[in-house]
PDB file of N, CA and C in Angstrom:
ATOM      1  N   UNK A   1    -162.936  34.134 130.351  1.00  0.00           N
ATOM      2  CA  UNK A   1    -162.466  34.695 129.117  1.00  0.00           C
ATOM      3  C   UNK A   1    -160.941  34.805 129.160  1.00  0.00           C
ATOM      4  N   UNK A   2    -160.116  34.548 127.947  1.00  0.00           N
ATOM      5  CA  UNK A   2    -158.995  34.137 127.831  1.00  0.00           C
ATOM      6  C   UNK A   2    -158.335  36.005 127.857  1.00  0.00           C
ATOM      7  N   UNK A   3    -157.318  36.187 128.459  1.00  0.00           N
ATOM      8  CA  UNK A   3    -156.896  37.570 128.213  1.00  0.00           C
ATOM      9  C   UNK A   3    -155.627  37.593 127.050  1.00  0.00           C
ATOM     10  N   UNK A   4    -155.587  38.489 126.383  1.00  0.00           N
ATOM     11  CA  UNK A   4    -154.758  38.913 125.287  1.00  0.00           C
ATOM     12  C   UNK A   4    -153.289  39.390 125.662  1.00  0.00           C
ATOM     13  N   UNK A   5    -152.435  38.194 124.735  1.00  0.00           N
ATOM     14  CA  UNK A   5    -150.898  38.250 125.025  1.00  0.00           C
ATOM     15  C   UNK A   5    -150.222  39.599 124.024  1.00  0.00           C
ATOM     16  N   UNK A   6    -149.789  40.330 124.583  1.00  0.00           N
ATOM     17  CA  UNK A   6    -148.895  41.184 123.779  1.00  0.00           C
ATOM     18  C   UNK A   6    -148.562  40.772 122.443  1.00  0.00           C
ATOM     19  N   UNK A   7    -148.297  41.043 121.302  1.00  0.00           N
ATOM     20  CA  UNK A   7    -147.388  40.251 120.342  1.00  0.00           C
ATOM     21  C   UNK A   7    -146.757  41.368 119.644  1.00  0.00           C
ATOM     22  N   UNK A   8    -146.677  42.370 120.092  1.00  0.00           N
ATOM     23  CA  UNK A   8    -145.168  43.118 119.937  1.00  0.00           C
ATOM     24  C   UNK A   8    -144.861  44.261 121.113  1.00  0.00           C
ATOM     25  N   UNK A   9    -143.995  44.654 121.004  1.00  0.00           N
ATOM     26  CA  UNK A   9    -143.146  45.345 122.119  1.00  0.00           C
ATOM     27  C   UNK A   9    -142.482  46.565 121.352  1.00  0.00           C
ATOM     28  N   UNK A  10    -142.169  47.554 121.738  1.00  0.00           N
ATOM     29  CA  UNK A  10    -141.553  48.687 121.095  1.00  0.00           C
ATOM     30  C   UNK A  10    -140.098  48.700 121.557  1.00  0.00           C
ATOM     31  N   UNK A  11    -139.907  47.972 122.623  1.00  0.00           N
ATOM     32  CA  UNK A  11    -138.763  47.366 122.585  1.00  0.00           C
ATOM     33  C   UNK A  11    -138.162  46.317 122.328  1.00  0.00           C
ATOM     34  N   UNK A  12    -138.495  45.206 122.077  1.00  0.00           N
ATOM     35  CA  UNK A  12    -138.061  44.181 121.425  1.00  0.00           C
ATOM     36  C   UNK A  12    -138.760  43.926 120.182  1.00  0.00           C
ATOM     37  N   UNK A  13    -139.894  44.747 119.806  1.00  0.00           N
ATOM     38  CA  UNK A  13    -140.105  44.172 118.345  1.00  0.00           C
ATOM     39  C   UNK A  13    -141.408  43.077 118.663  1.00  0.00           C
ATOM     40  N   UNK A  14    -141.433  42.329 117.509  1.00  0.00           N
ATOM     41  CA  UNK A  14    -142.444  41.582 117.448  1.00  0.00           C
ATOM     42  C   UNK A  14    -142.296  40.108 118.731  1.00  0.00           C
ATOM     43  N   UNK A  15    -143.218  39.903 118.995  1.00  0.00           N
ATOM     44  CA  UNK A  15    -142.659  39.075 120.524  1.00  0.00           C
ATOM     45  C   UNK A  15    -143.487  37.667 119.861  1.00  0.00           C
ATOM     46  N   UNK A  16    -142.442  35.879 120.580  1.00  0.00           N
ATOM     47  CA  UNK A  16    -143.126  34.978 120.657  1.00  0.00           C
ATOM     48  C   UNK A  16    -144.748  34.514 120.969  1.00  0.00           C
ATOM     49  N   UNK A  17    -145.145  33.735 120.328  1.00  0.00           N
ATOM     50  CA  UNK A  17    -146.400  33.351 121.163  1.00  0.00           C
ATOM     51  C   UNK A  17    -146.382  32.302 122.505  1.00  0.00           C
ATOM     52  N   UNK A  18    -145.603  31.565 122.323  1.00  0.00           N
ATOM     53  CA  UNK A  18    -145.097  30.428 122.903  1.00  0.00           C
ATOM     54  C   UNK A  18    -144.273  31.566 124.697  1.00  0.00           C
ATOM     55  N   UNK A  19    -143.495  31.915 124.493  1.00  0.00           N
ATOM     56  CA  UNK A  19    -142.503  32.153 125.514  1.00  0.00           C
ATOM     57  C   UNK A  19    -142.546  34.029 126.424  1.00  0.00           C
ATOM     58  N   UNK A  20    -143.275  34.680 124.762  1.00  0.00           N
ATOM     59  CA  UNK A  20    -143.433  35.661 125.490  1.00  0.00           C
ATOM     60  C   UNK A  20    -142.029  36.566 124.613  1.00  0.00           C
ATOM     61  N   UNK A  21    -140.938  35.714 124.694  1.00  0.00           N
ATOM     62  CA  UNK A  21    -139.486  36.201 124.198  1.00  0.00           C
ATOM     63  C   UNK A  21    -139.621  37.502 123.025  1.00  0.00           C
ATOM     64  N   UNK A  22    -138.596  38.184 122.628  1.00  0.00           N
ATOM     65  CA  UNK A  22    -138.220  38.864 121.170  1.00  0.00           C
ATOM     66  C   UNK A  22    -138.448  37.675 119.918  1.00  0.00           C
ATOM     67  N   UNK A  23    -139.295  37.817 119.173  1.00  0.00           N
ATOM     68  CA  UNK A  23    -138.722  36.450 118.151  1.00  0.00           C
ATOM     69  C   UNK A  23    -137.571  36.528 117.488  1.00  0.00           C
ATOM     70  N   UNK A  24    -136.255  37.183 117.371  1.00  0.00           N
ATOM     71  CA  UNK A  24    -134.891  36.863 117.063  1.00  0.00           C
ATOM     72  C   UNK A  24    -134.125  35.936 118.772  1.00  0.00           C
ATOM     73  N   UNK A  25    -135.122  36.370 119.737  1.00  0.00           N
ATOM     74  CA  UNK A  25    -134.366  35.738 120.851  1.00  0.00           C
ATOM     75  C   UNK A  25    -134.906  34.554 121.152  1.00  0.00           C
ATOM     76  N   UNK A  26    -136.201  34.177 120.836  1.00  0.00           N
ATOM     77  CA  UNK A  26    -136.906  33.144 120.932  1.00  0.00           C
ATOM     78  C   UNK A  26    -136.177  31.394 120.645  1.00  0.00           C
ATOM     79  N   UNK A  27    -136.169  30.878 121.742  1.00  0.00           N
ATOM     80  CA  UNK A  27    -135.725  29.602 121.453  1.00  0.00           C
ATOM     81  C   UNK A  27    -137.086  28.484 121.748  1.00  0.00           C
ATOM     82  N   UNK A  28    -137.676  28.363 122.045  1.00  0.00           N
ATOM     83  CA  UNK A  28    -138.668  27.349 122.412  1.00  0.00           C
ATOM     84  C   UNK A  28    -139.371  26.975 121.093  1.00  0.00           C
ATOM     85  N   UNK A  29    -140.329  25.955 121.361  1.00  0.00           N
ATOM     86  CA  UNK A  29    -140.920  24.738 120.142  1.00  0.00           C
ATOM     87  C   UNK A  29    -141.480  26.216 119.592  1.00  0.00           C
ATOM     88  N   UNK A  30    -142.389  27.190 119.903  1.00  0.00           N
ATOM     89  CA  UNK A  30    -142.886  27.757 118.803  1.00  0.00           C
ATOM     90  C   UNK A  30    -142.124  28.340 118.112  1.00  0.00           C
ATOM     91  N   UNK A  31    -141.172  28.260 117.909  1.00  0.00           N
ATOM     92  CA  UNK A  31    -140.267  29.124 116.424  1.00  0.00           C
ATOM     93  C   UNK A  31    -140.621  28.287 115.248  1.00  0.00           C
ATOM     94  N   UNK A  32    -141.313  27.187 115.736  1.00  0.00           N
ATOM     95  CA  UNK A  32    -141.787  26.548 114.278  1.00  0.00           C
ATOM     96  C   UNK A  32    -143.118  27.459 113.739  1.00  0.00           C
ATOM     97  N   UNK A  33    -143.687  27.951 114.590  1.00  0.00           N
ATOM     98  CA  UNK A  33    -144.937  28.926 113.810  1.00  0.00           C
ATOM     99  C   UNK A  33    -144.678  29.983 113.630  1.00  0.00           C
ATOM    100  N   UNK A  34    -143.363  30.451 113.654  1.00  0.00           N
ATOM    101  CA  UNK A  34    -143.210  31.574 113.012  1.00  0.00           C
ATOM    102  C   UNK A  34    -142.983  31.662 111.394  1.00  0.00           C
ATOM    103  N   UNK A  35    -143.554  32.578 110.872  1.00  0.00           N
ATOM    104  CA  UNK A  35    -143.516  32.586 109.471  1.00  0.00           C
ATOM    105  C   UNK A  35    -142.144  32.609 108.855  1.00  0.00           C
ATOM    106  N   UNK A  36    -141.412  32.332 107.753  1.00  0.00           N
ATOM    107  CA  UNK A  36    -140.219  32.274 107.175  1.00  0.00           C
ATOM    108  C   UNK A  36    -140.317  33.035 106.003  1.00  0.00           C
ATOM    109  N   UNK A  37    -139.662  34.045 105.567  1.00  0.00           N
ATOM    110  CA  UNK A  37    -139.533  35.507 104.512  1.00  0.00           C
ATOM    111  C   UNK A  37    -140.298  34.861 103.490  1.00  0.00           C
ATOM    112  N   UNK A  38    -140.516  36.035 102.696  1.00  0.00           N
ATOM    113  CA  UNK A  38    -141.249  35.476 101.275  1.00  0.00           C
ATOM    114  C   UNK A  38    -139.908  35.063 100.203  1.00  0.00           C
ATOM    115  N   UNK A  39    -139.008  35.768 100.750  1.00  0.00           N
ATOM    116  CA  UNK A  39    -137.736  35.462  99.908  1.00  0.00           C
ATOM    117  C   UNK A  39    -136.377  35.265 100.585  1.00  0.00           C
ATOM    118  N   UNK A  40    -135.969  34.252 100.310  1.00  0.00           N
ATOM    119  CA  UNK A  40    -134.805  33.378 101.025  1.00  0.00           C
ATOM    120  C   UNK A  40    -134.035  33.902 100.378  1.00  0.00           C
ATOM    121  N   UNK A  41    -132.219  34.573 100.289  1.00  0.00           N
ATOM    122  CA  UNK A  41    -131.101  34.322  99.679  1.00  0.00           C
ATOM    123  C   UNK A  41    -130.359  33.695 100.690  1.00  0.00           C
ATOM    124  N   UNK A  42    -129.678  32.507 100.254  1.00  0.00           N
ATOM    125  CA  UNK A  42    -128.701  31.974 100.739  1.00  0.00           C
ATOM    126  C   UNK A  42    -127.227  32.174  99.882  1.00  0.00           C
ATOM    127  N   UNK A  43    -126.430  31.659 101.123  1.00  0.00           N
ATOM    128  CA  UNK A  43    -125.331  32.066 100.412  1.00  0.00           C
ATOM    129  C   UNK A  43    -124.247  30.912 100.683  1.00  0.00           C
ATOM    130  N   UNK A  44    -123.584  30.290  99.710  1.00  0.00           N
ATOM    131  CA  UNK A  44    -122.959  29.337  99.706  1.00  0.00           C
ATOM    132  C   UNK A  44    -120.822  29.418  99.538  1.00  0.00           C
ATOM    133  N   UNK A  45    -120.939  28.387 100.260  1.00  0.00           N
ATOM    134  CA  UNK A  45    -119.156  28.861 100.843  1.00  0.00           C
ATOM    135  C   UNK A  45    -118.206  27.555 100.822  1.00  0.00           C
ATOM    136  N   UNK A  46    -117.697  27.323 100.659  1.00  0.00           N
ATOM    137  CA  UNK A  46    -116.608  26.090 101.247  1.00  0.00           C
ATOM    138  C   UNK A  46    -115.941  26.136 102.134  1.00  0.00           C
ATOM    139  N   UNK A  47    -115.904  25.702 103.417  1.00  0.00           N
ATOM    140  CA  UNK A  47    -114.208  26.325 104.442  1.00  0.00           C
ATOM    141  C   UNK A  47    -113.880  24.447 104.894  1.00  0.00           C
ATOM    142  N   UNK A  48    -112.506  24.970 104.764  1.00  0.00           N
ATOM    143  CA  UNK A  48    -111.564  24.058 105.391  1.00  0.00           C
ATOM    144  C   UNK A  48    -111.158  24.369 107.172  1.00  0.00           C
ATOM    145  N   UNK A  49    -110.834  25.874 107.326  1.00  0.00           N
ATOM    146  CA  UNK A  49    -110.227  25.921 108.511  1.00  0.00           C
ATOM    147  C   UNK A  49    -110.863  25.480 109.758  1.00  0.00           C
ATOM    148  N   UNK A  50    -110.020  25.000 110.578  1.00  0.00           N
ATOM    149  CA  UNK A  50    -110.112  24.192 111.837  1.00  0.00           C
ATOM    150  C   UNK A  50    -111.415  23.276 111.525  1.00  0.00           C
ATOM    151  N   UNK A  51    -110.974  22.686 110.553  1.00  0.00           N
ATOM    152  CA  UNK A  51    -111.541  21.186 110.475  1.00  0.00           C
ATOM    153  C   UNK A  51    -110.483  20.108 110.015  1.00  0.00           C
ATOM    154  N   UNK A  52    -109.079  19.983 110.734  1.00  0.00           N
ATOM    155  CA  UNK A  52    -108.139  19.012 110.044  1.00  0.00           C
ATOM    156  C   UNK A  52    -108.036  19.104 108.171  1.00  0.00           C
ATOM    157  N   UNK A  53    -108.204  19.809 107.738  1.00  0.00           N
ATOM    158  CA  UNK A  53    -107.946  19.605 106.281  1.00  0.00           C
ATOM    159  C   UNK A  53    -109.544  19.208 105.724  1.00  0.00           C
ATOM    160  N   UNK A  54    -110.488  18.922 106.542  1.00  0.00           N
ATOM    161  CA  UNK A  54    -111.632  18.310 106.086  1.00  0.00           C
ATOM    162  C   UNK A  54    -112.249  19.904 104.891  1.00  0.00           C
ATOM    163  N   UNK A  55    -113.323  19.097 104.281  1.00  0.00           N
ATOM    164  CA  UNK A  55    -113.878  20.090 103.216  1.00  0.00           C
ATOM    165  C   UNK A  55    -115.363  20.063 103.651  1.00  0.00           C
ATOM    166  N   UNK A  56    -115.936  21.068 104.076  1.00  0.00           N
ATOM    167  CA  UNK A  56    -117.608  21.711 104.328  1.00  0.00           C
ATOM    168  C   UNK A  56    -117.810  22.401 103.531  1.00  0.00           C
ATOM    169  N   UNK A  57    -119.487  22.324 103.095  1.00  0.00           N
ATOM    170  CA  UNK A  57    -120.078  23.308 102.269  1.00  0.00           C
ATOM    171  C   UNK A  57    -121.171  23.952 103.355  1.00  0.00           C
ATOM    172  N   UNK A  58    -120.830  25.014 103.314  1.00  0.00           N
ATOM    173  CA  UNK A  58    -121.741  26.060 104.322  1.00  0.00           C
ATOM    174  C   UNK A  58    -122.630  26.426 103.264  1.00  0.00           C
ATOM    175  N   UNK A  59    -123.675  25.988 103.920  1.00  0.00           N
ATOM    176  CA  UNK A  59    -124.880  27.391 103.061  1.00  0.00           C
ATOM    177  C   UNK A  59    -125.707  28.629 104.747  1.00  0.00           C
ATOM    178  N   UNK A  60    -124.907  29.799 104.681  1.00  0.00           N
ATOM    179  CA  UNK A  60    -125.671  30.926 105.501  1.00  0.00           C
ATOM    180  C   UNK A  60    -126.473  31.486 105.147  1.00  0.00           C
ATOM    181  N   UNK A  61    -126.633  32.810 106.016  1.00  0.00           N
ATOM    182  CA  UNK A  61    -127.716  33.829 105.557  1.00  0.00           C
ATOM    183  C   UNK A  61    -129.200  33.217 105.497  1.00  0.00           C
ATOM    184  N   UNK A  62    -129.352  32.124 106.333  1.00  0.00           N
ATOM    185  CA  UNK A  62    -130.975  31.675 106.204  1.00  0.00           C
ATOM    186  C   UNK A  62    -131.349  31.850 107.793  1.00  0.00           C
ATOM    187  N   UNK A  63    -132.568  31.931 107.408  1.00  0.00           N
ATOM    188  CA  UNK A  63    -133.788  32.134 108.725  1.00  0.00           C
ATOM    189  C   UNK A  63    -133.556  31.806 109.839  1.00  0.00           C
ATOM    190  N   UNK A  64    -133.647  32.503 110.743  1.00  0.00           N
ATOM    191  CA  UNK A  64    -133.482  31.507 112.326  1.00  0.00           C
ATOM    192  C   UNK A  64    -134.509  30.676 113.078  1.00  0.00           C
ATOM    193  N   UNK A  65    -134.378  30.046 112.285  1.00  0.00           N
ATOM    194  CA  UNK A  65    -135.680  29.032 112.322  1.00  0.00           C
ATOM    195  C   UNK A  65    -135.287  27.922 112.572  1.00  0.00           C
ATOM    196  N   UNK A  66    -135.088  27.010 113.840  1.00  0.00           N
ATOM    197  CA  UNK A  66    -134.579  25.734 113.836  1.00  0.00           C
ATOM    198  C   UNK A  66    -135.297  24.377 113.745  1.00  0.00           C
ATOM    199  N   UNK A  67    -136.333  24.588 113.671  1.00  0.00           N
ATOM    200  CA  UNK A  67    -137.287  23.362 113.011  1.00  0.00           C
ATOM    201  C   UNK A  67    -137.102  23.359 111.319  1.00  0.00           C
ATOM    202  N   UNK A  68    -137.099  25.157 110.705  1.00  0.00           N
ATOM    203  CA  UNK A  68    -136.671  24.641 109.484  1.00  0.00           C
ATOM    204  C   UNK A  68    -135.292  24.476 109.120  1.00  0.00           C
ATOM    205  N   UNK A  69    -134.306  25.027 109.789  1.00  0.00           N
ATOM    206  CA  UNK A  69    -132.964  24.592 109.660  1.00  0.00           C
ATOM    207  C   UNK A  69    -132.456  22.836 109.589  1.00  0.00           C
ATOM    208  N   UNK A  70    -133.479  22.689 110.857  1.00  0.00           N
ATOM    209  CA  UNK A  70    -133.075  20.987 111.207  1.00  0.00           C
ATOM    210  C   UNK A  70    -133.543  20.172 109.458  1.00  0.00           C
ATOM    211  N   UNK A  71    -134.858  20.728 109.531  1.00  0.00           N
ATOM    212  CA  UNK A  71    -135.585  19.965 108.296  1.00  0.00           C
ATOM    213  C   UNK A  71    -134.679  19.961 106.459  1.00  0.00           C
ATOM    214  N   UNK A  72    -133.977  21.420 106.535  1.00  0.00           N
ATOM    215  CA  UNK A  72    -133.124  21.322 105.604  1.00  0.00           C
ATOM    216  C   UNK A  72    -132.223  21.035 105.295  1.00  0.00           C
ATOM    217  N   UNK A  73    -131.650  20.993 107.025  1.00  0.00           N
ATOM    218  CA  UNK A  73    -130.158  19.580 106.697  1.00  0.00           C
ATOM    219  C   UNK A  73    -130.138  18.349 106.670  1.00  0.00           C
ATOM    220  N   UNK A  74    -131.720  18.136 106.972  1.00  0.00           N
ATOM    221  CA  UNK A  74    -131.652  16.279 106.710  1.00  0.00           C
ATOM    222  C   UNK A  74    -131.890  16.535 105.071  1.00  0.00           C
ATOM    223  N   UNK A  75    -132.413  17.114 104.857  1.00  0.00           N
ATOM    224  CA  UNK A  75    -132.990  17.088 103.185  1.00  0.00           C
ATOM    225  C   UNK A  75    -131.837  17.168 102.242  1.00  0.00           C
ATOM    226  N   UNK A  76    -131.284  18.010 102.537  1.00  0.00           N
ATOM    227  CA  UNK A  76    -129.565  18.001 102.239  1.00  0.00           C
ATOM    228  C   UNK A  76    -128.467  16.903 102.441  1.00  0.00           C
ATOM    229  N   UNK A  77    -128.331  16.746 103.338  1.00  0.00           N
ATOM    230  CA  UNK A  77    -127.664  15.287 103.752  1.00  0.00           C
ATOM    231  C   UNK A  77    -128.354  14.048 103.069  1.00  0.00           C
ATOM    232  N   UNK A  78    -129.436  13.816 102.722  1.00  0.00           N
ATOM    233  CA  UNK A  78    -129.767  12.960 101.956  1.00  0.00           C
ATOM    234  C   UNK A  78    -129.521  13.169 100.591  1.00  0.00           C
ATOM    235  N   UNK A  79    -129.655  14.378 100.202  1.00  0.00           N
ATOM    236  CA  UNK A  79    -129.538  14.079  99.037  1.00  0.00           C
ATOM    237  C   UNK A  79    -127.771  13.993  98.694  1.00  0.00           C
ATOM    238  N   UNK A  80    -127.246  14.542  99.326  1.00  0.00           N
ATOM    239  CA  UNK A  80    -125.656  14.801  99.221  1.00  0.00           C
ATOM    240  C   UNK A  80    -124.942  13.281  99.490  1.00  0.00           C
ATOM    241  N   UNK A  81    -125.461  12.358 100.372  1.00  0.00           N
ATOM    242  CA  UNK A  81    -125.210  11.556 100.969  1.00  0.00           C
ATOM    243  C   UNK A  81    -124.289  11.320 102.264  1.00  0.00           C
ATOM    244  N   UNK A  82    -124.316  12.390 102.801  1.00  0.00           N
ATOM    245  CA  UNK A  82    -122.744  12.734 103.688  1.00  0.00           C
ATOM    246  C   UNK A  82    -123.426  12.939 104.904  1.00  0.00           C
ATOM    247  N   UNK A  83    -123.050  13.708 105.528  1.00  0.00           N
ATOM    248  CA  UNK A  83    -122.931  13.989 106.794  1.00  0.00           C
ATOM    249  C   UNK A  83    -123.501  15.735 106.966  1.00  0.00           C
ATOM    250  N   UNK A  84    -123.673  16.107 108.124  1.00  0.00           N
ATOM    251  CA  UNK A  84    -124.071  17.779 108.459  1.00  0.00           C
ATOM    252  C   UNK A  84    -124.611  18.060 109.117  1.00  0.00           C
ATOM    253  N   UNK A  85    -124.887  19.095 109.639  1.00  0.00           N
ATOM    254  CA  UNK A  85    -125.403  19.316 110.941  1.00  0.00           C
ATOM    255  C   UNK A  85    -126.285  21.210 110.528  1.00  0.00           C
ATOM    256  N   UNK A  86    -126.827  21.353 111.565  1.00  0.00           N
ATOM    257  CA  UNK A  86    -127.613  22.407 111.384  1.00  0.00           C
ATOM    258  C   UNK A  86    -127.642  23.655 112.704  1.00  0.00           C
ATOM    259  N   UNK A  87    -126.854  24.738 112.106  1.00  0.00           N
ATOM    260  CA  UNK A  87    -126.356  26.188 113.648  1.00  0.00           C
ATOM    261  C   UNK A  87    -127.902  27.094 113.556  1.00  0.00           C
ATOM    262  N   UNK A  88    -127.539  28.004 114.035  1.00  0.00           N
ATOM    263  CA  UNK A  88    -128.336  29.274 114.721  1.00  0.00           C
ATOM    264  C   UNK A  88    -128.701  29.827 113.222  1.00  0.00           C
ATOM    265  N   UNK A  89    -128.146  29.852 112.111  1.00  0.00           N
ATOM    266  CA  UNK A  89    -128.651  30.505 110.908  1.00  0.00           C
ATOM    267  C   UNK A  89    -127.970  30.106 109.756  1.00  0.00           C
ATOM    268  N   UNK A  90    -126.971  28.708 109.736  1.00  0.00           N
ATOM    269  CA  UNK A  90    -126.353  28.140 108.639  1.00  0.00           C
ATOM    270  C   UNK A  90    -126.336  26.490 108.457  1.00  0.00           C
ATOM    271  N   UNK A  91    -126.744  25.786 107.899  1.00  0.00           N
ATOM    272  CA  UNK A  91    -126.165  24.678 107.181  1.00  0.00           C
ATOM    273  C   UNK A  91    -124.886  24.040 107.060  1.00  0.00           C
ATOM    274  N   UNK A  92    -124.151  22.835 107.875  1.00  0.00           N
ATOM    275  CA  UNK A  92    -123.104  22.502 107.364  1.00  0.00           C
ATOM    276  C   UNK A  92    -123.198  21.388 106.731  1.00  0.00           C
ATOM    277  N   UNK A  93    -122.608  20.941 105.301  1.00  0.00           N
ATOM    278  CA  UNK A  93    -122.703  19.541 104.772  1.00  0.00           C
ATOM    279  C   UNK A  93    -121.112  19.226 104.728  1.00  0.00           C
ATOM    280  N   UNK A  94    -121.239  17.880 105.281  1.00  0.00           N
ATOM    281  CA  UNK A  94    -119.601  17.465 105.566  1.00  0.00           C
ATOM    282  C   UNK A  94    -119.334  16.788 103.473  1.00  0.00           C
ATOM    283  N   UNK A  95    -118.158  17.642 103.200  1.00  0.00           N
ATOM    284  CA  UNK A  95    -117.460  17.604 101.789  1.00  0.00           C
ATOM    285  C   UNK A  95    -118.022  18.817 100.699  1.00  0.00           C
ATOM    286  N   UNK A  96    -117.362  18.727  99.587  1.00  0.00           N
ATOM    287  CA  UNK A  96    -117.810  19.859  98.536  1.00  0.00           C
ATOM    288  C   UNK A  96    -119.301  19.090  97.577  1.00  0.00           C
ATOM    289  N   UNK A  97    -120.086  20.035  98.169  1.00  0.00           N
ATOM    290  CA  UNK A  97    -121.440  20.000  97.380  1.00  0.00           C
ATOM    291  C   UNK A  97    -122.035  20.548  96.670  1.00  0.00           C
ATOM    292  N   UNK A  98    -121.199  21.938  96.328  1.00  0.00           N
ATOM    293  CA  UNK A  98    -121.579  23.276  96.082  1.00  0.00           C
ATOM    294  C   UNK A  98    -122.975  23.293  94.789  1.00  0.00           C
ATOM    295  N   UNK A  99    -122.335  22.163  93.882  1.00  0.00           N
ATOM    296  CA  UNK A  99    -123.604  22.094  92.572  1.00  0.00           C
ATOM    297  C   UNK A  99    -124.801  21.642  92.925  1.00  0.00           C
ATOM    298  N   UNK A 100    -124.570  20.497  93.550  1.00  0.00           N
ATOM    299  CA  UNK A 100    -126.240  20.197  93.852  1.00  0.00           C
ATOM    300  C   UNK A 100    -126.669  20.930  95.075  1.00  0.00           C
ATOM    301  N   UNK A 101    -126.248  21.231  96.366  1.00  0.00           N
ATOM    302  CA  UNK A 101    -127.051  22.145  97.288  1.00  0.00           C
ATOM    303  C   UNK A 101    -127.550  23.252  95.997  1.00  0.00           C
ATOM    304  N   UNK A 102    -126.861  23.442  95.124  1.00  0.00           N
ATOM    305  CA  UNK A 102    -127.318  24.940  94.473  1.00  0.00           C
ATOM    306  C   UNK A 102    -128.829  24.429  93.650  1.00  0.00           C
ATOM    307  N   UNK A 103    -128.481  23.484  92.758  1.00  0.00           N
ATOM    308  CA  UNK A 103    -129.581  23.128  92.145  1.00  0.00           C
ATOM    309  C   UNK A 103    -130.827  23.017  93.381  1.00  0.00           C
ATOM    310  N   UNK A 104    -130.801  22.237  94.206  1.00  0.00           N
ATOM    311  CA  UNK A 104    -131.968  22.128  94.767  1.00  0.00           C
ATOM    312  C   UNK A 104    -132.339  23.035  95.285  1.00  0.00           C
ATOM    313  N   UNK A 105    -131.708  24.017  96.014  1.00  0.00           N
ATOM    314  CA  UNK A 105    -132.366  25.073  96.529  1.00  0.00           C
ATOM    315  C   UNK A 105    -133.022  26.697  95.878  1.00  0.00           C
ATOM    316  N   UNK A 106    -132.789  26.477  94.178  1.00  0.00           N
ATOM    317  CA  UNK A 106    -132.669  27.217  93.694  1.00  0.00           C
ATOM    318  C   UNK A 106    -134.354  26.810  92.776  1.00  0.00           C
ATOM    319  N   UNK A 107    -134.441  25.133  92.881  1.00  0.00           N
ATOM    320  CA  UNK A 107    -135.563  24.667  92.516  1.00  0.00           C
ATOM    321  C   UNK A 107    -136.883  25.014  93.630  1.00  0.00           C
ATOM    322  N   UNK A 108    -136.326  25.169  94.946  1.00  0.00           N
ATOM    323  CA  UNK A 108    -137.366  25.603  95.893  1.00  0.00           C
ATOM    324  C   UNK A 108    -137.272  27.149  95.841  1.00  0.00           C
ATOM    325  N   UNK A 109    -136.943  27.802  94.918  1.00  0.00           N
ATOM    326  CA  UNK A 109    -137.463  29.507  94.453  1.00  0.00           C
ATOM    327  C   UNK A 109    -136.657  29.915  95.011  1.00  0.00           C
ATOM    328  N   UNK A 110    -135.118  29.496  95.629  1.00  0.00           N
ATOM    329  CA  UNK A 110    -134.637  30.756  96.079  1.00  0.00           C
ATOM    330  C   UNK A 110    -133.647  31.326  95.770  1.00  0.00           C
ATOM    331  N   UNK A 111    -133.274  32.432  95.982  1.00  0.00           N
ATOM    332  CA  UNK A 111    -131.665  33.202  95.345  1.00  0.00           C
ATOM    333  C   UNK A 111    -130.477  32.824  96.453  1.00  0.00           C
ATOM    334  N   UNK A 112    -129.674  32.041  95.390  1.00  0.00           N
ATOM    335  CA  UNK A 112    -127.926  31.096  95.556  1.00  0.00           C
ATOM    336  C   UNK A 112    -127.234  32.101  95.322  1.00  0.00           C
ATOM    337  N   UNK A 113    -126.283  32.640  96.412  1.00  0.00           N
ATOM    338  CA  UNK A 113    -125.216  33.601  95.961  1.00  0.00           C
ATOM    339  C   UNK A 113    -123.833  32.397  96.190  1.00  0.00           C
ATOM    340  N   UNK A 114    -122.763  32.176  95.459  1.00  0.00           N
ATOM    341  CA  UNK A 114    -121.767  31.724  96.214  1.00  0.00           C
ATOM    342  C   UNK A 114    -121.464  30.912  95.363  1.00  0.00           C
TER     343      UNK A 114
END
């Protein structure tokens, strides 16, 4: 008989299935089964600094979720046609995208601040 893994802690909170970890500390493949909020706000930015003059559209404030992070900057980058990459809880698309990242993500139900 299989014995029963903890899945929360009173000190760290709700714990991985995969690693055992905090799930804000959790890095391993299961952060893909972790659930993602019922409600997303993202928040959208432009920065130039210490990128040579270059122009990024940041979208933050999303999930720490890097299976869905990865999945939303290819989805993004395609549709934008550019370039970007995907951090610990933000979106970068290489140039100013600000209208369409907004439209599309606003078509997948969620609240665009920025």
């Amino acid at each position: 008989m299989k014995q029963a893994r903890p899945v929360y802690s009173t000190d760290q909170g709700r714990l991985c299935s995969g690693c055992g970890q905090a799930v804000d500390a959790c890095r391993c493949v299961a952060v893909a089964a972790h659930s993602l909020p019922d409600r997303i706000v993202a928040r959208l930015a432009i920065e130039k600094a210490g990128r040579r003059g270059k122009t990024v559209t940041v979208i933050y404030g999303l999930p720490r979720n890097q299976p869905f992070l990865k999945g939303l900057a290819k989805d993004l980058k395609r549709l934008c046609g550019s370039g970007g990459t995907a951090y610990d809880d933000r979106v970068e698309i290489q140039g100013e995208h600000r209208d369409r990242i907004r439209e599309e993500l606003e078509s997948r139900g969620w609240t665009v601040k920025g």
